[in-house]
C-alpha atoms as a PDB file:
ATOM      1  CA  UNK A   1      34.317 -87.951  25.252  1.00  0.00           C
ATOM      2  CA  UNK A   2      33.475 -91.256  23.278  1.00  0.00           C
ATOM      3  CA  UNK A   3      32.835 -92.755  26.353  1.00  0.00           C
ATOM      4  CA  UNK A   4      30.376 -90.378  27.003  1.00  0.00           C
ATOM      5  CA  UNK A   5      28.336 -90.759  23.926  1.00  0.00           C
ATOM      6  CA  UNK A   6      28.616 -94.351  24.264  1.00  0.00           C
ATOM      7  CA  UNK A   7      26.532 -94.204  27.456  1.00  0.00           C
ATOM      8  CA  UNK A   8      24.353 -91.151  26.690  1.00  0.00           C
ATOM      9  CA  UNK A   9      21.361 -93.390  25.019  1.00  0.00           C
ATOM     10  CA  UNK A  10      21.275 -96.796  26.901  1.00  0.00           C
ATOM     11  CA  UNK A  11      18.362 -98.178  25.029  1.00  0.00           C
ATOM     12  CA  UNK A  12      19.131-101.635  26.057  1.00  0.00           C
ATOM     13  CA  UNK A  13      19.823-101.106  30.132  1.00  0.00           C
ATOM     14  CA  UNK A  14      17.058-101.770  32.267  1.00  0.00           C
ATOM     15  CA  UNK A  15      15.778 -99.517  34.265  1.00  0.00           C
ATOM     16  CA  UNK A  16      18.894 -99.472  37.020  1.00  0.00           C
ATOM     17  CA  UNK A  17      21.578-100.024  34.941  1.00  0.00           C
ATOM     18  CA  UNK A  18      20.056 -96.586  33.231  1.00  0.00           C
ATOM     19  CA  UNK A  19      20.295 -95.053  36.365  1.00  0.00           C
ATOM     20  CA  UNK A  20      23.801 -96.041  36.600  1.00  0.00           C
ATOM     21  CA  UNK A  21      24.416 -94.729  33.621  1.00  0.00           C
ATOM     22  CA  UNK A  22      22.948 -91.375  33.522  1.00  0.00           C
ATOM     23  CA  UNK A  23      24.982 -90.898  36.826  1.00  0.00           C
ATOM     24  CA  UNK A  24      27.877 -91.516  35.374  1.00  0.00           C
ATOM     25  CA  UNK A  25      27.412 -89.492  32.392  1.00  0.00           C
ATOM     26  CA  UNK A  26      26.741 -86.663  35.037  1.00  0.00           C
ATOM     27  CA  UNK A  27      30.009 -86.724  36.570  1.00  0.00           C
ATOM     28  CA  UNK A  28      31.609 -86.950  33.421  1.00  0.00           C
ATOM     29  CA  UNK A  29      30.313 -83.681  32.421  1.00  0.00           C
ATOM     30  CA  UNK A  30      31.108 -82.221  36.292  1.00  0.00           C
ATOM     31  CA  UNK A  31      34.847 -83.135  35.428  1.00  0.00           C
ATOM     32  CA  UNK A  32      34.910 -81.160  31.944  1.00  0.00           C
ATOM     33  CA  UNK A  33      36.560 -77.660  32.552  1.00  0.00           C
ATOM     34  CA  UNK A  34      34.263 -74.993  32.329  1.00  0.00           C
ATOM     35  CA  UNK A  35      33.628 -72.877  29.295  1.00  0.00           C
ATOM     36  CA  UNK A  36      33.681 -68.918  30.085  1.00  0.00           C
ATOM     37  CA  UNK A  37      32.518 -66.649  27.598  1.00  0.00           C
ATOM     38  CA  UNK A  38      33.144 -63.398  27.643  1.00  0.00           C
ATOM     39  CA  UNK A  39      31.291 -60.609  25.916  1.00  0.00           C
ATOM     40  CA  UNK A  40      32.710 -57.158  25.044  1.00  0.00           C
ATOM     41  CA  UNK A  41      30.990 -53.880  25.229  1.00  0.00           C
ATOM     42  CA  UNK A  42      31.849 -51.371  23.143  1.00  0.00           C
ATOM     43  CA  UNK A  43      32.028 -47.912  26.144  1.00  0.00           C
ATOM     44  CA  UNK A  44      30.211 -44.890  25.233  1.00  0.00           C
ATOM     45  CA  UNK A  45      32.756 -41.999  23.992  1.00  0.00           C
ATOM     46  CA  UNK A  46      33.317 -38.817  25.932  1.00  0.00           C
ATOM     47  CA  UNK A  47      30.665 -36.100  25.257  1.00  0.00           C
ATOM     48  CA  UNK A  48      32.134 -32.908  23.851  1.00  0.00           C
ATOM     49  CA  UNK A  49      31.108 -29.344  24.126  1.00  0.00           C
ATOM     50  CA  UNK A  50      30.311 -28.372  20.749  1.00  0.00           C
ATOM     51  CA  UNK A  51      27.011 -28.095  21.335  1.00  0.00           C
ATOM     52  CA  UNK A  52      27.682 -25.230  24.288  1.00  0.00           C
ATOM     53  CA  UNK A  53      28.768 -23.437  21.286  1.00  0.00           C
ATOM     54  CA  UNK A  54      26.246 -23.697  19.143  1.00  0.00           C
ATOM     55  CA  UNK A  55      23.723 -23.103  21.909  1.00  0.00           C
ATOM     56  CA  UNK A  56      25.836 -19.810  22.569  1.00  0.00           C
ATOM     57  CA  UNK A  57      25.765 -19.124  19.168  1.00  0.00           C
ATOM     58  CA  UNK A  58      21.824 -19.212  19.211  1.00  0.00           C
ATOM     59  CA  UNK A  59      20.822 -16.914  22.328  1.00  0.00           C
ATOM     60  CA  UNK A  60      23.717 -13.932  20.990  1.00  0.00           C
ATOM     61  CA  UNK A  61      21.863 -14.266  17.695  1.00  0.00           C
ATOM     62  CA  UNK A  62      18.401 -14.212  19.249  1.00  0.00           C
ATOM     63  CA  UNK A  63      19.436 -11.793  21.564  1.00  0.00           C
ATOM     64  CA  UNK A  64      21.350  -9.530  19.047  1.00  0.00           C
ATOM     65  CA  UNK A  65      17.715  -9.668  17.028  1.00  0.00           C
ATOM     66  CA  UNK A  66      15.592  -8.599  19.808  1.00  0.00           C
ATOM     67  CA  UNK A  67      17.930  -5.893  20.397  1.00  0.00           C
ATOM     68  CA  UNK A  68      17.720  -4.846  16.971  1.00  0.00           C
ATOM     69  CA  UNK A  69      13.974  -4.927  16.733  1.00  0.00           C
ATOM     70  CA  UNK A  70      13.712  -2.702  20.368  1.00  0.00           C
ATOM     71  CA  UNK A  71      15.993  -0.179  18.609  1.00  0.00           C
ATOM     72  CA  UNK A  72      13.431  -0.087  15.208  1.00  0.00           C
ATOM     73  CA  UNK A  73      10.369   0.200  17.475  1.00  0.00           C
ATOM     74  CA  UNK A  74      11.859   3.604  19.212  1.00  0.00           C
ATOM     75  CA  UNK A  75      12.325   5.529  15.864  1.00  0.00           C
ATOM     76  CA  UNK A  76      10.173   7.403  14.059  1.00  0.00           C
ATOM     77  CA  UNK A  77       9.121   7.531  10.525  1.00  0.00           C
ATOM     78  CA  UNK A  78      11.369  10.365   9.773  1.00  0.00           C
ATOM     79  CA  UNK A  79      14.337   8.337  11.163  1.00  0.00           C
ATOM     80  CA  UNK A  80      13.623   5.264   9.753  1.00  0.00           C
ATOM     81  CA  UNK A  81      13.062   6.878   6.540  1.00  0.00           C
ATOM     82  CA  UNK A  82      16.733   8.381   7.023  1.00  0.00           C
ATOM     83  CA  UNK A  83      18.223   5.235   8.104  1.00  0.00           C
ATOM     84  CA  UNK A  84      17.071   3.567   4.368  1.00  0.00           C
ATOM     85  CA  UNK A  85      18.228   6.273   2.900  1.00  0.00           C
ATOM     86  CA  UNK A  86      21.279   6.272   4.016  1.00  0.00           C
ATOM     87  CA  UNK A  87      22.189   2.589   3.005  1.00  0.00           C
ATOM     88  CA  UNK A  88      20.109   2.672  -0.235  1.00  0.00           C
ATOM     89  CA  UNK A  89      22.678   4.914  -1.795  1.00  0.00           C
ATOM     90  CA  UNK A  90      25.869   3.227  -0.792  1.00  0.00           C
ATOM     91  CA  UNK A  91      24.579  -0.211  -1.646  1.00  0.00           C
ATOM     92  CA  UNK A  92      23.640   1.324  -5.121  1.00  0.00           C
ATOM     93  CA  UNK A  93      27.191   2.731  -5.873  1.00  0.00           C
ATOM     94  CA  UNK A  94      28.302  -0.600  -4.729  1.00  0.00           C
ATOM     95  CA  UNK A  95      26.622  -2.903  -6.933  1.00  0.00           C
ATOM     96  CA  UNK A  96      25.977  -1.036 -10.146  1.00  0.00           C
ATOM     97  CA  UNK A  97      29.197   1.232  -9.991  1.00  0.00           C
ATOM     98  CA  UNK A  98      29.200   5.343  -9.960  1.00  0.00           C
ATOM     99  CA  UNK A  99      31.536   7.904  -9.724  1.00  0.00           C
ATOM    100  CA  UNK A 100      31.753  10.896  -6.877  1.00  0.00           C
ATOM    101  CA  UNK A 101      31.963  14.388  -7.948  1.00  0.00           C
ATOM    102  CA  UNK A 102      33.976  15.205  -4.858  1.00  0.00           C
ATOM    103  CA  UNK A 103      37.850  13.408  -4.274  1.00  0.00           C
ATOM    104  CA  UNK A 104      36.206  11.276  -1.253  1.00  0.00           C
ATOM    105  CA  UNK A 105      34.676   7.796  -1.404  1.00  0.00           C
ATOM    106  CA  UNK A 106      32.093   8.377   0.986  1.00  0.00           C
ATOM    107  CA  UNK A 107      29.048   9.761  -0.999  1.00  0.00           C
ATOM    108  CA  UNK A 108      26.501   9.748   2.157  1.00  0.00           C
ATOM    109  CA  UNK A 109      26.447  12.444   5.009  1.00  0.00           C
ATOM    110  CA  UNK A 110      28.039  10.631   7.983  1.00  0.00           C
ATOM    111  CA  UNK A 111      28.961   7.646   5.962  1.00  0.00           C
ATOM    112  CA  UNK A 112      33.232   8.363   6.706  1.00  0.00           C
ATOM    113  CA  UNK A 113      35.224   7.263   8.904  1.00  0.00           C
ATOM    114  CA  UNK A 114      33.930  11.198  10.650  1.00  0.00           C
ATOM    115  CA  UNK A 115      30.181  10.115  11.531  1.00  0.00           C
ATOM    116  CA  UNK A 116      29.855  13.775  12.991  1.00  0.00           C
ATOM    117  CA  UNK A 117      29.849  14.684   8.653  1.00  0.00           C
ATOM    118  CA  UNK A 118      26.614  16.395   7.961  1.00  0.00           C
ATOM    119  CA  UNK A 119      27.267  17.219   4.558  1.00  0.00           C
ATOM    120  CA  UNK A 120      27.573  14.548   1.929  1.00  0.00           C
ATOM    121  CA  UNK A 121      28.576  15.036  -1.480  1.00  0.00           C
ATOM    122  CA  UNK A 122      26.906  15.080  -4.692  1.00  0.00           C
ATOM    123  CA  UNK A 123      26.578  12.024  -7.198  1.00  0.00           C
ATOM    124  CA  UNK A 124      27.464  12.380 -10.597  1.00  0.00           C
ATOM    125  CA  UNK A 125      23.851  12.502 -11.250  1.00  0.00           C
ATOM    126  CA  UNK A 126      24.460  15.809  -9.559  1.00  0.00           C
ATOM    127  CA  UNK A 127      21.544  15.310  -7.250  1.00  0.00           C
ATOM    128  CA  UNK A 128      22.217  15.977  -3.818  1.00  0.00           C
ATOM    129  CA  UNK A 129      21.278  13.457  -1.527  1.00  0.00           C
ATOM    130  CA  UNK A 130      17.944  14.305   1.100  1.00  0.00           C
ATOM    131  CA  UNK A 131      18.328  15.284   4.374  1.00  0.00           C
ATOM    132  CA  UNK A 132      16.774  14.583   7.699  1.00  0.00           C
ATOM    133  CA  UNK A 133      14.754  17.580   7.576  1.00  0.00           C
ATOM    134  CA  UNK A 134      13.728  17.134   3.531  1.00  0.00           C
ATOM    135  CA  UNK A 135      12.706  13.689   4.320  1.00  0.00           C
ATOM    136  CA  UNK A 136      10.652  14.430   7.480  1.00  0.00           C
ATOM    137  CA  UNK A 137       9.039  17.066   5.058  1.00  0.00           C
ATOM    138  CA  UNK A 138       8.180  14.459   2.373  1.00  0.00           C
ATOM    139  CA  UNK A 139       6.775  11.755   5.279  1.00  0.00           C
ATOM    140  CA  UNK A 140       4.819  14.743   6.839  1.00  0.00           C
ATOM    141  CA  UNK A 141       3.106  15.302   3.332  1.00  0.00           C
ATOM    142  CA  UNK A 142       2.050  12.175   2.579  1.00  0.00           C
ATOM    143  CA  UNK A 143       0.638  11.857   5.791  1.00  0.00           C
ATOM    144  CA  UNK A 144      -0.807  14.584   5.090  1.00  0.00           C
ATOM    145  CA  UNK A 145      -1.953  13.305   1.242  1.00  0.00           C
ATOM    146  CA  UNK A 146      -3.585  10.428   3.063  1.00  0.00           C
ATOM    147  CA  UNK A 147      -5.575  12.461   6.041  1.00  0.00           C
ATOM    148  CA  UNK A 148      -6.649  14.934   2.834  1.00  0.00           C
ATOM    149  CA  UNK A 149      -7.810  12.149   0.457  1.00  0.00           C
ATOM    150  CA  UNK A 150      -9.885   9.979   3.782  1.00  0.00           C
ATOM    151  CA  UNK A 151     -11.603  13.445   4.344  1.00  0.00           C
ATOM    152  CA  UNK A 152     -12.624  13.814   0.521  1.00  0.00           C
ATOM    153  CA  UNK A 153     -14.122  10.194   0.693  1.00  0.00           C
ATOM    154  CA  UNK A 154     -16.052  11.415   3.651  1.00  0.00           C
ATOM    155  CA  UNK A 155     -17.571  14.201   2.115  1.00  0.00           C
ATOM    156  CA  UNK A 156     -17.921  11.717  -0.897  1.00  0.00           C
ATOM    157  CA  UNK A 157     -20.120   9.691   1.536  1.00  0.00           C
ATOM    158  CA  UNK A 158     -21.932  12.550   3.425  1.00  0.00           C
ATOM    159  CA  UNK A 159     -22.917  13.671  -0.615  1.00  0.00           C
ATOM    160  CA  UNK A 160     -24.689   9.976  -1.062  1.00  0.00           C
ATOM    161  CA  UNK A 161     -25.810   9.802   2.418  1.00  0.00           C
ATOM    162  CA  UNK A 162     -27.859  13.152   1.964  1.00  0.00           C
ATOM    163  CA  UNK A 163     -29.020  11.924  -1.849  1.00  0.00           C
ATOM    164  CA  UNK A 164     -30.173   9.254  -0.114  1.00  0.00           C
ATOM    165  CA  UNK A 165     -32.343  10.856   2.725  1.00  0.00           C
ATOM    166  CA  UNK A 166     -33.786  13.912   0.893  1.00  0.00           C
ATOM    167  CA  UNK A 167     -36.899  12.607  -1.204  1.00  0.00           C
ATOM    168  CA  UNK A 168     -36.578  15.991  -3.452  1.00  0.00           C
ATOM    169  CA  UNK A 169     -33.272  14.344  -4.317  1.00  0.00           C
ATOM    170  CA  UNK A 170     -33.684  10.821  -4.920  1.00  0.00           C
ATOM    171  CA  UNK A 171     -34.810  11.695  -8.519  1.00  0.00           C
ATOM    172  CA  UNK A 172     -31.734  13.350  -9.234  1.00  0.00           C
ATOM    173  CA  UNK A 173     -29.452  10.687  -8.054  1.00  0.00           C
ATOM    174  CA  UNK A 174     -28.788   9.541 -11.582  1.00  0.00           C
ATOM    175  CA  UNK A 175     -27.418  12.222 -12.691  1.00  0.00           C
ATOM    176  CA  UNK A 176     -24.586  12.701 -10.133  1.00  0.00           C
ATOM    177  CA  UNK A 177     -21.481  11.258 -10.732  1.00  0.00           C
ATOM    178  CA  UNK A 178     -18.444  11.284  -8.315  1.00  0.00           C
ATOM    179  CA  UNK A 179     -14.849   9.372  -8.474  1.00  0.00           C
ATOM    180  CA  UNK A 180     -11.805  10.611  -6.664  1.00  0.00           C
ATOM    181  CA  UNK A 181      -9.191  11.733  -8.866  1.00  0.00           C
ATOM    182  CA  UNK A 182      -5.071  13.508  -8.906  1.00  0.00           C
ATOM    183  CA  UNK A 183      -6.675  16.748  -8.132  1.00  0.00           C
ATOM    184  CA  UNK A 184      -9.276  15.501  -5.878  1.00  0.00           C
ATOM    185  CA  UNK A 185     -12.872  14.659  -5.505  1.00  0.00           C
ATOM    186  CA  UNK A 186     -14.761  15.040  -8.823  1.00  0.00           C
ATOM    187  CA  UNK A 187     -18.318  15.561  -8.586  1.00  0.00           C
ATOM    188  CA  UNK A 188     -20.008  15.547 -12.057  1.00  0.00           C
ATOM    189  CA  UNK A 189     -23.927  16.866 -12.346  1.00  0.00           C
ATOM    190  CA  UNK A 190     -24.412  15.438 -16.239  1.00  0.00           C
ATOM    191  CA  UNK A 191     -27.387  16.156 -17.705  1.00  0.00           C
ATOM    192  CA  UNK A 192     -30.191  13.872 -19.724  1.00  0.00           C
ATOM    193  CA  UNK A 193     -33.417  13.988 -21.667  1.00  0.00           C
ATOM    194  CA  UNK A 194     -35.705  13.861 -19.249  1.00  0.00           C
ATOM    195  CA  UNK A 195     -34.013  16.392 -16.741  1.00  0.00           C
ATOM    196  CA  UNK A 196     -31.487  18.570 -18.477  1.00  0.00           C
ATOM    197  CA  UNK A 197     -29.340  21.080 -16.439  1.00  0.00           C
ATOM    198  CA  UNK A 198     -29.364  23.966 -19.039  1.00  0.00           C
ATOM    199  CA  UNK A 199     -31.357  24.132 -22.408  1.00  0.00           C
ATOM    200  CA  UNK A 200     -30.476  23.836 -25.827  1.00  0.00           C
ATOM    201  CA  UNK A 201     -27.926  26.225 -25.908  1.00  0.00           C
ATOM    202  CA  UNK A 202     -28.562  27.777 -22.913  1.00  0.00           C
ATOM    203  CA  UNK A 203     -26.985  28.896 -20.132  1.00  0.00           C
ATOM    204  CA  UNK A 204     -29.699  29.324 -17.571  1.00  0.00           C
ATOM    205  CA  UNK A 205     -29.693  26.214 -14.964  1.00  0.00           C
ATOM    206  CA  UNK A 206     -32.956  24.411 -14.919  1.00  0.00           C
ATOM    207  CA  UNK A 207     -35.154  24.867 -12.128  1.00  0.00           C
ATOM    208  CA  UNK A 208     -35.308  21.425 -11.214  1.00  0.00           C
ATOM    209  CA  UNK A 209     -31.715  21.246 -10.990  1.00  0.00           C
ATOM    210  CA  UNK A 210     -31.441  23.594  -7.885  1.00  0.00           C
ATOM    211  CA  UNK A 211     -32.355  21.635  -5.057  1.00  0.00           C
ATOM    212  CA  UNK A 212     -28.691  19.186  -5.756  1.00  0.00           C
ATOM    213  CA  UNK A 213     -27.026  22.408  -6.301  1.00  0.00           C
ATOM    214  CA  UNK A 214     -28.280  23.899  -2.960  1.00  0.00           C
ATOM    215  CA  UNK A 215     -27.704  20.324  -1.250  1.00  0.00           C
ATOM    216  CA  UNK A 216     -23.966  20.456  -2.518  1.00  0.00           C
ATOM    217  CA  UNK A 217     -23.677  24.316  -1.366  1.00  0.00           C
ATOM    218  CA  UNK A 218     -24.057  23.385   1.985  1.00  0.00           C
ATOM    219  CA  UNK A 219     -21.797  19.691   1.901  1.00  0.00           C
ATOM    220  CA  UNK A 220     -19.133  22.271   0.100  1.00  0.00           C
ATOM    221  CA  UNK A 221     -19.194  24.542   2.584  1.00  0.00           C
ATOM    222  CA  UNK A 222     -17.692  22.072   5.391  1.00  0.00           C
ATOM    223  CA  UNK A 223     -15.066  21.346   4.124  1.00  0.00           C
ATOM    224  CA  UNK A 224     -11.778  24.027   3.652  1.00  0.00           C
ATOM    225  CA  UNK A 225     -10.834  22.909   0.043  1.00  0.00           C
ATOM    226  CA  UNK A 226     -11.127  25.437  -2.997  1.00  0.00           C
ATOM    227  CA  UNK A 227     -13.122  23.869  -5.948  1.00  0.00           C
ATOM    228  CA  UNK A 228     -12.816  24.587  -9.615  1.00  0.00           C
ATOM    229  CA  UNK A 229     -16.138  24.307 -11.712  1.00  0.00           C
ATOM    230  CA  UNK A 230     -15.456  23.218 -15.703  1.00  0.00           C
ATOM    231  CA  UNK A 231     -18.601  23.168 -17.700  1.00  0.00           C
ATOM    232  CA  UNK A 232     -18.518  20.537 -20.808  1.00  0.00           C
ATOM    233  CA  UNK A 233     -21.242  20.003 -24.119  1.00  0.00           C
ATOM    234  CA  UNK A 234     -21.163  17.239 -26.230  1.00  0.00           C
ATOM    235  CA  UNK A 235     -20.246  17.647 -30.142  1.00  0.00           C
ATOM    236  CA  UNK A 236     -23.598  19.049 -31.674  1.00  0.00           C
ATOM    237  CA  UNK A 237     -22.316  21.982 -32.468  1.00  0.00           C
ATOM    238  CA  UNK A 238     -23.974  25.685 -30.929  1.00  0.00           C
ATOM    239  CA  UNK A 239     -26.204  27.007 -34.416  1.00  0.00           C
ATOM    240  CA  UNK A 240     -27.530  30.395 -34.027  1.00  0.00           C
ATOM    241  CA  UNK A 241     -27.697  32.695 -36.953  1.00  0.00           C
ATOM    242  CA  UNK A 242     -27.469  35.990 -35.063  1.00  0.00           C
ATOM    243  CA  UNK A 243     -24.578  35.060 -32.843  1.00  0.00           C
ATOM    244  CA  UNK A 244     -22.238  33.255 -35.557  1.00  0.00           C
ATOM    245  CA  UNK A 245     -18.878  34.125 -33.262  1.00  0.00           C
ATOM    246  CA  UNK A 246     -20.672  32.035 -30.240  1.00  0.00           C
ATOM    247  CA  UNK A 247     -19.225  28.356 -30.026  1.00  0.00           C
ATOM    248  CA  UNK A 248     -19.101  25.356 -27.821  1.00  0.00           C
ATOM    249  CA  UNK A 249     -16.196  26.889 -26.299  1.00  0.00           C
ATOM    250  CA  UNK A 250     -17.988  30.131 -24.782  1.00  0.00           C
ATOM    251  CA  UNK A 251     -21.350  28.330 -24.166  1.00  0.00           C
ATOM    252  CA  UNK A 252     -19.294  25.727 -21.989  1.00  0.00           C
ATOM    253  CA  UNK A 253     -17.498  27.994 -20.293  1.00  0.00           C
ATOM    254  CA  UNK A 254     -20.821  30.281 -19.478  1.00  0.00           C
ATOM    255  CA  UNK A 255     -22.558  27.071 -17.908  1.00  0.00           C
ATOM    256  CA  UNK A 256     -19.735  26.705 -15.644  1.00  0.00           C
ATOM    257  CA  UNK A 257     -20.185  30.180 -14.953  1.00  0.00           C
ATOM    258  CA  UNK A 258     -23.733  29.797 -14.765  1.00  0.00           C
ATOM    259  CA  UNK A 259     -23.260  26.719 -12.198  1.00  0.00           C
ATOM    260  CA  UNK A 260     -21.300  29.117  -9.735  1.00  0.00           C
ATOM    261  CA  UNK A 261     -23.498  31.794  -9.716  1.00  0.00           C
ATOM    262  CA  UNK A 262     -26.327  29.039  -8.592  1.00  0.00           C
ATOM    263  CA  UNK A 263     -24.131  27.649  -5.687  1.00  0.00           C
ATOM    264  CA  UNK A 264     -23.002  31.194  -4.753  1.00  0.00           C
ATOM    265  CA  UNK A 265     -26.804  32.149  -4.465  1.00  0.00           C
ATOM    266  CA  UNK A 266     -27.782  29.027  -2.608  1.00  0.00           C
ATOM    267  CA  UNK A 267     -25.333  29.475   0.128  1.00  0.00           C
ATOM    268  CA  UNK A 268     -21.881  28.651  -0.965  1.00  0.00           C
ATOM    269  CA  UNK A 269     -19.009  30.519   0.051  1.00  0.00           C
ATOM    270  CA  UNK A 270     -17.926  32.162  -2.691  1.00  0.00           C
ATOM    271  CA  UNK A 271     -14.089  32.288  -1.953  1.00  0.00           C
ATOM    272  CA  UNK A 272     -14.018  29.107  -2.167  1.00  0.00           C
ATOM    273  CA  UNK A 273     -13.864  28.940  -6.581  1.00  0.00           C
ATOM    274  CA  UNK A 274     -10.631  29.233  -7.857  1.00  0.00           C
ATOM    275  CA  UNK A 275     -11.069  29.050 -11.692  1.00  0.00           C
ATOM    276  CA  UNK A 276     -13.945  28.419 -14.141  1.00  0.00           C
ATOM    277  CA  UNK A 277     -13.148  26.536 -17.386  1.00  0.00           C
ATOM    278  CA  UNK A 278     -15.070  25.504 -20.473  1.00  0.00           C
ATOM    279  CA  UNK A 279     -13.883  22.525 -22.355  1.00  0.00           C
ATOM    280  CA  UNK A 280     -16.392  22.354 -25.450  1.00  0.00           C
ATOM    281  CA  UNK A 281     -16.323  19.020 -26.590  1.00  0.00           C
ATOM    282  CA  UNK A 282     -13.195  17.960 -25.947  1.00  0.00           C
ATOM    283  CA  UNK A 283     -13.583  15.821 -22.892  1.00  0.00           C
ATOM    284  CA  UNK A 284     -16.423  13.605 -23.262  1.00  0.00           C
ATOM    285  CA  UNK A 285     -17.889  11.367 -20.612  1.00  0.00           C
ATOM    286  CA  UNK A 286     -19.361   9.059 -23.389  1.00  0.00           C
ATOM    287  CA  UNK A 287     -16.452   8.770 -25.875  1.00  0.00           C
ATOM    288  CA  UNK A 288     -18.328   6.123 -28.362  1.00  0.00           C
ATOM    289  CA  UNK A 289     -21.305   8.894 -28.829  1.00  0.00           C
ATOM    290  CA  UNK A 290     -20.003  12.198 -28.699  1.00  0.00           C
ATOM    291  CA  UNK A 291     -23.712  13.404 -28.886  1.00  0.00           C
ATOM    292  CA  UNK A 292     -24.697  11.468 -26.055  1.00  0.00           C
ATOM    293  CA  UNK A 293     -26.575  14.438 -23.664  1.00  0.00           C
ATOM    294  CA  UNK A 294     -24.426  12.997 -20.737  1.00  0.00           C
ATOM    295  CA  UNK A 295     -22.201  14.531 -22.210  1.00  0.00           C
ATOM    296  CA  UNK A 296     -23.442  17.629 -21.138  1.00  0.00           C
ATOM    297  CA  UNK A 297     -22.076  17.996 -17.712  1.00  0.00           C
ATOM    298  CA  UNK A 298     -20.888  20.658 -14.797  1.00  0.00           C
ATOM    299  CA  UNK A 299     -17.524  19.097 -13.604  1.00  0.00           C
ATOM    300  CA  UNK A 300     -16.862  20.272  -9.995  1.00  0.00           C
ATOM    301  CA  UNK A 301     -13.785  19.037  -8.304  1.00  0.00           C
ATOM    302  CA  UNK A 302     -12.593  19.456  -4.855  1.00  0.00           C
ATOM    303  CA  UNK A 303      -8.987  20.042  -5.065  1.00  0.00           C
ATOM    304  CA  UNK A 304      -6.346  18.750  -2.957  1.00  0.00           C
ATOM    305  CA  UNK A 305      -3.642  21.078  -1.065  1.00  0.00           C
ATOM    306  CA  UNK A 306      -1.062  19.981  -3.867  1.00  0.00           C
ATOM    307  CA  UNK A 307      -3.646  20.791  -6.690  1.00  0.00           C
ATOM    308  CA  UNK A 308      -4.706  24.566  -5.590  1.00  0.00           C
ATOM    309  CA  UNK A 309      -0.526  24.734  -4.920  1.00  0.00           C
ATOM    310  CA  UNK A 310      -0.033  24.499  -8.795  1.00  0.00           C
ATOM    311  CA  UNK A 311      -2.611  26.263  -9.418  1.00  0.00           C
ATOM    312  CA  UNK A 312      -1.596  29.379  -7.273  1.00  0.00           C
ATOM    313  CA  UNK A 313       2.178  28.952  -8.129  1.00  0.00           C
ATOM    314  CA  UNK A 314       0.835  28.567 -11.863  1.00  0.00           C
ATOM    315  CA  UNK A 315       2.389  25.169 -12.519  1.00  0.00           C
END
């Protein structure tokens, strides 16, 4: 090797005696053993088959959750409302704790180990849990509730439309009030200065009044709901020397009286009343001014099935 060096950089040979030299610095590096190097690469590991399994895993669940949501799209309401039922009562007893009445843990008709068990038992609330038939009652009547209260907002609509057309009307539309309330659709005729319904302690309906009255007759008609009229004054209080006995209360309840008569005359079916009331003063539309004349108002409502229910079951 030193002899090697000592000939790699001739810078005093001329130009042949380099040649010579370069030559033999060539075969001295032809005679050095060669150097092999050898580079290791790391192999790639076997693949394993956990992720078959969690692959597997994934379509049963996906599967298992289609399934599930084909079976909830083929019931009904009434069997979907008994399938909550059923495991909102257990899941209660679970978490919060309870006792059975009976000597058997399962407090939910076909909630044994006997599915065929019709019969549950009684909580210690002592209410007795619903069945199929109570539930698809309650669904059916607030179906029912809904259909009834869309119709009254109809006929809440038809009332407006017709204000609306009828130019006899369109002076009266002021003093109509309607709002949809628990018993049904309330349709208030209130009275003011210019236009009042009844005079000063009167009970005989103003002329001017009638064409709204024969215009509600008619809407009133078309639909199968009973209506109850309630007739209401404000707080000036009825003075009339000859007729000292004769309030707010009777004069009230004689305008609402008064009011049915009208509608009977001008078309109105007159099955369709179910009760006549006079509040006085004690309901008043305008609750900062009890003298306000709005407060002088015919109230009728259009009741709902549930409504005439209590009324003919005196609830």
């Amino acid at each position: 090797m030193a002899e090697i060096n000592d000939i790699s950089d001739p810078d005093n040979l001329d130009p042949k005696e380099k040649k010579e030299a370069r030559e033999k610095k060539d075969k001295a590096h032809d005679a050095l053993p060669p150097i092999i190097k050898k580079i290791k690469k790391g192999g790639h590991g076997h693949h394993g088959g956990a992720w078959k399994i969690a692959y597997a895993d994934f379509v049963t669940a996906m599967m298992a959750f289609f399934l599930l949501m084909w079976l909830v799209a083929s019931l009904n309401k009434a069997q979907k409302a008994g399938i909550a039922e059923y495991f909102r009562q257990p899941m209660k007893v679970a978490l919060f704790g309870g006792n059975s009445t009976g000597n058997r843990k399962d407090v939910v008709a076909g909630g044994g180990p006997n599915i065929e068990d019709t019969d549950g038992q009684v909580t210690a609330t002592n209410k007795p849990l619903k069945s199929d038939e109570k539930i698809a009652s309650e669904t059916k009547t607030e179906e029912g509730s809904s259909d009834e209260l869309k119709k009254l907002e109809q006929l809440k609509s038809e009332i407006n439309l017709s204000m609306e057309k009828d130019p006899s009307l369109a002076g009266l539309k002021k003093q109509l009030l309607m709002d949809v309330v628990s018993e049904g659709l309330r349709i208030q005729l209130i009275d003011n200065q210019k236009k009042p319904m009844f005079d000063v302690g009167s009970d005989q309906i103003n002329p001017e009044i009638e064409p709204i009255l024969a215009n509600l007759a008619k809407l009133l008609n078309s639909v199968p709901n009973k209506i109850t009229i309630q007739g209401h004054t404000d707080a000036s209080p009825y003075d009339n020397p000859q007729e000292l006995e004769y309030t707010n209360w009777e004069l009230s309840t004689q305008r609402a009286n008064a009011a049915r008569r009208a509608l009977i005359k001008l078309g109105m079916d007159e099955n369709k009343v179910m009760t006549i009331t006079g509040f006085s003063s004690t309901i008043l539309l305008d609750k900062n001014n009890p003298y306000n004349p709005e407060n002088r108002r015919i109230s009728i409502i259009v009741m709902k099935k549930g409504a005439e229910t209590k009324i003919m079951t005196n609830q």
